[in-house]
C-alpha atoms as a PDB file:
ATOM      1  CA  UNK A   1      -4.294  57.425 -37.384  1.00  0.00           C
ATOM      2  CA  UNK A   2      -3.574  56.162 -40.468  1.00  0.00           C
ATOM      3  CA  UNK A   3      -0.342  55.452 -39.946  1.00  0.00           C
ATOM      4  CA  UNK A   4      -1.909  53.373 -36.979  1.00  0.00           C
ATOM      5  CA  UNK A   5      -4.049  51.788 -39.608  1.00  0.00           C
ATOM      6  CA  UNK A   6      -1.119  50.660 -41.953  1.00  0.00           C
ATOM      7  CA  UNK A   7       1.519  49.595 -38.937  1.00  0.00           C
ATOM      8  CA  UNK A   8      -1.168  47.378 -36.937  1.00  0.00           C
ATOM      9  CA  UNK A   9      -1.741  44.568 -39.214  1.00  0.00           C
ATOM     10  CA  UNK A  10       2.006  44.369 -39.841  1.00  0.00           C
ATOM     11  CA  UNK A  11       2.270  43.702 -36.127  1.00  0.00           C
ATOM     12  CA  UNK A  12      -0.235  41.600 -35.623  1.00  0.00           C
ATOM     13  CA  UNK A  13       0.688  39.146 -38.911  1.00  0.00           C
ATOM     14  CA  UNK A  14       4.733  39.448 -37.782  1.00  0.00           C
ATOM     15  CA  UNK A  15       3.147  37.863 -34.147  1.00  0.00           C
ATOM     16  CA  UNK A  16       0.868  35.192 -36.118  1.00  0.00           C
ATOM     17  CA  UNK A  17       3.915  34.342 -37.585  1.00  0.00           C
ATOM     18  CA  UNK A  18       6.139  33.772 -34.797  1.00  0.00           C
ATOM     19  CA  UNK A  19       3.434  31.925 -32.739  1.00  0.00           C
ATOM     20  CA  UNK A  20       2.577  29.646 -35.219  1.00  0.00           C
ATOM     21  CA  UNK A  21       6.514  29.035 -35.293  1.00  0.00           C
ATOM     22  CA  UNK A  22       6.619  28.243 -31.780  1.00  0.00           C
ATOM     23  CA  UNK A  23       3.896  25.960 -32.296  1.00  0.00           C
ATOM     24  CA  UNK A  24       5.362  24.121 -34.611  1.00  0.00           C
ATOM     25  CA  UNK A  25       8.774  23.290 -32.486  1.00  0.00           C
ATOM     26  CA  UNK A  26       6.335  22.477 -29.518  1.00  0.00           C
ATOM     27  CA  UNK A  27       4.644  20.464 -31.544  1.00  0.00           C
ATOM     28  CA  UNK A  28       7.911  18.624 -32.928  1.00  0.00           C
ATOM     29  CA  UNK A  29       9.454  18.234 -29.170  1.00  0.00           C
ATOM     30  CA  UNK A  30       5.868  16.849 -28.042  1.00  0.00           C
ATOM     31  CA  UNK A  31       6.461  14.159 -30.663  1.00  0.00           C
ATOM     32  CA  UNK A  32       9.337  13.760 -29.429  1.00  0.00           C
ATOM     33  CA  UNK A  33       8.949  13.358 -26.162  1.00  0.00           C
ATOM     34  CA  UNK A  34       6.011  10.944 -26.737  1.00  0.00           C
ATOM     35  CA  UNK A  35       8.129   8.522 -28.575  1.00  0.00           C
ATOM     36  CA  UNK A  36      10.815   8.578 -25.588  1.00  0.00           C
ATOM     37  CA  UNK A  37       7.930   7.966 -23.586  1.00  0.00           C
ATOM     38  CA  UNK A  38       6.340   5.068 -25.289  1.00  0.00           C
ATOM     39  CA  UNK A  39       9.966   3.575 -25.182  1.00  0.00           C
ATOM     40  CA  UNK A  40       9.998   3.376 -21.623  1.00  0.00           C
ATOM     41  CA  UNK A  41       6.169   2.609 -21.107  1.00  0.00           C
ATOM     42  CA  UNK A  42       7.193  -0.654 -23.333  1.00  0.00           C
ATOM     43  CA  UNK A  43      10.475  -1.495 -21.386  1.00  0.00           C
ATOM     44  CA  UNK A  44       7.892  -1.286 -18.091  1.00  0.00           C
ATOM     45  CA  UNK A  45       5.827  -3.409 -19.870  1.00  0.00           C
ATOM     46  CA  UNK A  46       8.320  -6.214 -20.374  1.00  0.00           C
ATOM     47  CA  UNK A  47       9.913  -5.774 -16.862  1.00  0.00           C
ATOM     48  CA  UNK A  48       6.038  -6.546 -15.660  1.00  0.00           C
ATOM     49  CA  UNK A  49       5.997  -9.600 -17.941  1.00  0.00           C
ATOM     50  CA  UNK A  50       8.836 -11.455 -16.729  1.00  0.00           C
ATOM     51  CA  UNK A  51       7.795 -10.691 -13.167  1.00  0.00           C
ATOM     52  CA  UNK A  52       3.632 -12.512 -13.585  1.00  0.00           C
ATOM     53  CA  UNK A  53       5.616 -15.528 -13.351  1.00  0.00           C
ATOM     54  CA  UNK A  54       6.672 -14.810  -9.956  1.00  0.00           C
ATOM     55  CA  UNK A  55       3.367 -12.844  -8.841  1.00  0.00           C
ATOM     56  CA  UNK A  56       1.077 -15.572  -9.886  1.00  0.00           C
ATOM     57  CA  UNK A  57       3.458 -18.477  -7.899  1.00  0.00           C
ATOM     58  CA  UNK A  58       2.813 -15.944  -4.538  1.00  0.00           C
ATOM     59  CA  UNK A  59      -0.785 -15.623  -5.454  1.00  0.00           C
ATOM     60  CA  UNK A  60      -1.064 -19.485  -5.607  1.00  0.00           C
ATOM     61  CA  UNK A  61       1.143 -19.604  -1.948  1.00  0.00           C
ATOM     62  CA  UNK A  62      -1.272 -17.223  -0.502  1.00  0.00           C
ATOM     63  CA  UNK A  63      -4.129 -19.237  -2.150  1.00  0.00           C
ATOM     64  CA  UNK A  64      -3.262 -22.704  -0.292  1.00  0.00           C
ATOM     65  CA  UNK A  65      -1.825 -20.897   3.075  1.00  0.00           C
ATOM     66  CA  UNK A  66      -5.446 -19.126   3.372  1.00  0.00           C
ATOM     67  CA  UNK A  67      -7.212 -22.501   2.523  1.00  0.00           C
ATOM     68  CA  UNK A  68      -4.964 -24.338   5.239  1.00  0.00           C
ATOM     69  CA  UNK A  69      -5.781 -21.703   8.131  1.00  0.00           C
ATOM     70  CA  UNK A  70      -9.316 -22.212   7.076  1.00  0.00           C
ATOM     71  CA  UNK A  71      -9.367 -25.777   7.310  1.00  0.00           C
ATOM     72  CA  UNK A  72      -7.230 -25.658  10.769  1.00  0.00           C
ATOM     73  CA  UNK A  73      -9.822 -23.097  11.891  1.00  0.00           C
ATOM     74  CA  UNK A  74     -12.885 -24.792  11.117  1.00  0.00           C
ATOM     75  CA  UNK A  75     -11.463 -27.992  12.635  1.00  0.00           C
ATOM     76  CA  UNK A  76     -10.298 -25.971  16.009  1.00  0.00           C
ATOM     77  CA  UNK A  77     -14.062 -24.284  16.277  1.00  0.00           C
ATOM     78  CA  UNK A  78     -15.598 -28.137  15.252  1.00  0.00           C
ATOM     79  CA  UNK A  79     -13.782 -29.517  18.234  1.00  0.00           C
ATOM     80  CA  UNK A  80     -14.546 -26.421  20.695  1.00  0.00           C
ATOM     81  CA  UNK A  81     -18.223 -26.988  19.633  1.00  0.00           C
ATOM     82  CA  UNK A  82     -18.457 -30.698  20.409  1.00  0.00           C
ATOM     83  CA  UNK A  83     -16.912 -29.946  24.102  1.00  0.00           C
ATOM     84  CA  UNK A  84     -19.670 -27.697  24.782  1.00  0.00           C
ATOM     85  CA  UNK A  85     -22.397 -29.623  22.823  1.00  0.00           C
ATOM     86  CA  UNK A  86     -21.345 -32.794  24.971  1.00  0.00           C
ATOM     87  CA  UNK A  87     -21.306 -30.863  28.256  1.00  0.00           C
ATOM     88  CA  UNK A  88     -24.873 -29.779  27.597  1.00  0.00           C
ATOM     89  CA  UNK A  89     -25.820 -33.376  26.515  1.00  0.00           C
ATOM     90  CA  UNK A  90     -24.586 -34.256  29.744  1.00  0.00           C
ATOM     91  CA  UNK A  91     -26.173 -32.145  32.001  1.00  0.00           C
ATOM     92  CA  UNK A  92     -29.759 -32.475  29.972  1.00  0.00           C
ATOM     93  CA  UNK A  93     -29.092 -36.292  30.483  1.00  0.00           C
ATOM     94  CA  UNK A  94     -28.661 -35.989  34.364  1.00  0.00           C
ATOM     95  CA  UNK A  95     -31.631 -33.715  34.811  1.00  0.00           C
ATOM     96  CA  UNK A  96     -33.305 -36.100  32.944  1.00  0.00           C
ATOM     97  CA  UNK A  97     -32.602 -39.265  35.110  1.00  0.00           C
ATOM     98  CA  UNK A  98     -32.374 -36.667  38.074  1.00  0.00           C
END
């Protein structure tokens, strides 16, 4: 029991010892790792950049194209709606006089 006693915290420190090791080189590769990743996340980041350019000129396409069909719309349903609002002016005008 004693021997128990004496031989368990020798153990026990020896494992402290070699997890706080492995700690340490996790701890060093995470660093690491972080600064290859912060690398690429700013090489991304300049990629994205030079490409606004481009995504705000097809933004501003799809901008006047929608604004066109709208107007061509509108104008299709304005004339659509005067053939029918004539036709009824029509036949309230001959039941009128009929």
């Amino acid at each position: 029991m004693e021997c128990l006693d004496s031989i368990f915290p020798i153990i026990i420190y020896i494992l402290l010892i070699i997890l706080i090791i492995v700690l340490i080189v996790l701890g060093i590769r995470l660093i690491k790792t972080l600064g290859k990743v912060d690398k690429v996340v700013d090489g991304v980041n300049d990629k994205v950049n030079k490409l606004n350019g481009v995504f705000n000129l097809i933004d501003t396409t799809a901008d006047a194209v929608s604004a066109m069909s709208d107007k061509i719309v509108n104008r299709i349903t304005d004339v659509v709606t005067n053939l029918f609002s004539k036709k009824k002016k029509k036949k309230k005008e001959e039941e009128n006089d009929g």
